[in-house]
C-alpha atoms as a PDB file:
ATOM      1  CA  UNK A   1       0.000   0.000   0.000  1.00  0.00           C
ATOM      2  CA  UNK A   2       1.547   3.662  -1.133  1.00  0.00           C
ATOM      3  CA  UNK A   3       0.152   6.504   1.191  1.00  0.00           C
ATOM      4  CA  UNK A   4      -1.176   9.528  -0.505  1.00  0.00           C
ATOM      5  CA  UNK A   5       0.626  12.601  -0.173  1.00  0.00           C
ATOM      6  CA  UNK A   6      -1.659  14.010   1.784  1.00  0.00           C
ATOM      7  CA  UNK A   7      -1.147  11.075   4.421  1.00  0.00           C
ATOM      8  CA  UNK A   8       2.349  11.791   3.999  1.00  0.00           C
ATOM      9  CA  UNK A   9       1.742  15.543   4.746  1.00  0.00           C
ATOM     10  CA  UNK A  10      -0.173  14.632   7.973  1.00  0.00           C
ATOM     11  CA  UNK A  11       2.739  12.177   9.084  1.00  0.00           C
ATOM     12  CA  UNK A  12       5.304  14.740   8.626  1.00  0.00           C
ATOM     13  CA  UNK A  13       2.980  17.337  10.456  1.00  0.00           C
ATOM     14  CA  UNK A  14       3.159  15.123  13.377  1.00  0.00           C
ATOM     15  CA  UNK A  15       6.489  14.594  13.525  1.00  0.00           C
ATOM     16  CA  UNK A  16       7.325  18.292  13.165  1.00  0.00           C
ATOM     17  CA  UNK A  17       4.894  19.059  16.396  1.00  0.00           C
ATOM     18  CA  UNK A  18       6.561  16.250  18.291  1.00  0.00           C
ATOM     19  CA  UNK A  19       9.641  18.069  17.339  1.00  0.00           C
ATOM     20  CA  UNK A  20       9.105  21.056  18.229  1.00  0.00           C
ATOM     21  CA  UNK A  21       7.828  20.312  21.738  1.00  0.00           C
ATOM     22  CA  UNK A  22      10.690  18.561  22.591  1.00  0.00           C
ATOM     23  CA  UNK A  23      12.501  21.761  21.472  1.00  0.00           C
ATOM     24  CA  UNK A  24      10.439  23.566  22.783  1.00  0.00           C
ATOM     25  CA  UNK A  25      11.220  22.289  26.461  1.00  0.00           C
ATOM     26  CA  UNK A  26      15.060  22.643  25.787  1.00  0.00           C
ATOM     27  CA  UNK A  27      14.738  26.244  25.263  1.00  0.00           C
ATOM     28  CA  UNK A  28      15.511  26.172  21.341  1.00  0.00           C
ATOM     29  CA  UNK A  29      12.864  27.557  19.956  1.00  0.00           C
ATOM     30  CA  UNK A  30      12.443  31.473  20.301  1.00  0.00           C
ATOM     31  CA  UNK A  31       9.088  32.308  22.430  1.00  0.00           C
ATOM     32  CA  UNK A  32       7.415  34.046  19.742  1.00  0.00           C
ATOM     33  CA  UNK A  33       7.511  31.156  17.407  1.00  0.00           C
ATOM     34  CA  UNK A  34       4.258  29.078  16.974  1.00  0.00           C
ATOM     35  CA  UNK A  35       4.226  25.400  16.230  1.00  0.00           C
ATOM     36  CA  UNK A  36       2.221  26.997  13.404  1.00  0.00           C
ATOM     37  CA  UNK A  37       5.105  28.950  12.429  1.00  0.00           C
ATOM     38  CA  UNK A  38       7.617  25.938  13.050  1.00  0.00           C
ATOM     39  CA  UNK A  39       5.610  24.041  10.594  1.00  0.00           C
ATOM     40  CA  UNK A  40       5.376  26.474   7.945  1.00  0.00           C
ATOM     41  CA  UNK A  41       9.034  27.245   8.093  1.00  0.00           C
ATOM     42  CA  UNK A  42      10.430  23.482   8.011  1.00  0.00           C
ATOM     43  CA  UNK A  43       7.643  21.011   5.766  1.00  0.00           C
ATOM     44  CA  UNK A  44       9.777  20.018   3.077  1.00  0.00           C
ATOM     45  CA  UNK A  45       8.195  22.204   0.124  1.00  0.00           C
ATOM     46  CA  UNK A  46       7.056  19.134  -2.023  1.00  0.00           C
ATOM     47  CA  UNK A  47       4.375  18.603   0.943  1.00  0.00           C
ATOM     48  CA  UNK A  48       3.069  22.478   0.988  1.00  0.00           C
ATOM     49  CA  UNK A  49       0.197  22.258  -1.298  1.00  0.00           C
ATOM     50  CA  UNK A  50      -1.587  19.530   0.848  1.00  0.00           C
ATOM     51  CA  UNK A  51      -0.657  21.770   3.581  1.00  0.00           C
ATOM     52  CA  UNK A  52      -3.841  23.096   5.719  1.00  0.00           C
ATOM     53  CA  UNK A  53      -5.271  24.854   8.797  1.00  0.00           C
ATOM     54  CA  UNK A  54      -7.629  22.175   8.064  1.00  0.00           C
ATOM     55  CA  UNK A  55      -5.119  19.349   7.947  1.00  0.00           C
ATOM     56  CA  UNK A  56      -2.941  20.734  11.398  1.00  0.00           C
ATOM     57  CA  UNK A  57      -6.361  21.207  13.094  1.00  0.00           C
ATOM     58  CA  UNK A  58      -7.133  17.091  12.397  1.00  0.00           C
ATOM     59  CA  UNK A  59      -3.849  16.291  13.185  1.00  0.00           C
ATOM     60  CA  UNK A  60      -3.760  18.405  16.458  1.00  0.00           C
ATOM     61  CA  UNK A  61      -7.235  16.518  17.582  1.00  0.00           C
ATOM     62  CA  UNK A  62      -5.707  12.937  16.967  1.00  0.00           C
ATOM     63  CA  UNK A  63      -2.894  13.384  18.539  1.00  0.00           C
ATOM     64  CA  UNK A  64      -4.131  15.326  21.714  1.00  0.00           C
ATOM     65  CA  UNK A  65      -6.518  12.592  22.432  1.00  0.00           C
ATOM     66  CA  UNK A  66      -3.604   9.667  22.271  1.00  0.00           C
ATOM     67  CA  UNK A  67      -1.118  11.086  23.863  1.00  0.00           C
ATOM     68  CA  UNK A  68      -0.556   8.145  26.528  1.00  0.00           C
ATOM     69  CA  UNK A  69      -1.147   5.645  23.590  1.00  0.00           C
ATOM     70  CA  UNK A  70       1.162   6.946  21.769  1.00  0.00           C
ATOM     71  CA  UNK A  71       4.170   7.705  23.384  1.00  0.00           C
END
């Protein structure tokens, strides 16, 4: 099975949160960044047009009711 790139875009979005919260908690992101922002600036640009509010927003919900499954 080949996941669409839009599967790939949510993947990636998920690892880019779970990157920047670890960051986040060693101080190395600057406070006025977003995980928004953090996103925006590092999805590798083949994955921006299936990029969405829409897209973080569903990937935010999964993820914040797994967390203990998860990890």
């Amino acid at each position: 099975m080949t996941l669409s790139s839009k599967e790939k875009t949510a993947i990636i979005v998920s690892h880019l949160v779970r990157v920047y919260s670890e960051r986040a908690e060693q101080g190395e992101i600057p406070q006025n960044q977003s995980v928004i922002d953090f996103i925006l600036k590092n999805i590798p640009q083949e994955y921006k047009t299936d990029l969405s509010m829409d897209l973080i927003d569903d990937v935010f919900a999964f993820i914040s009711t797994k967390p203990m499954e998860l990890s």
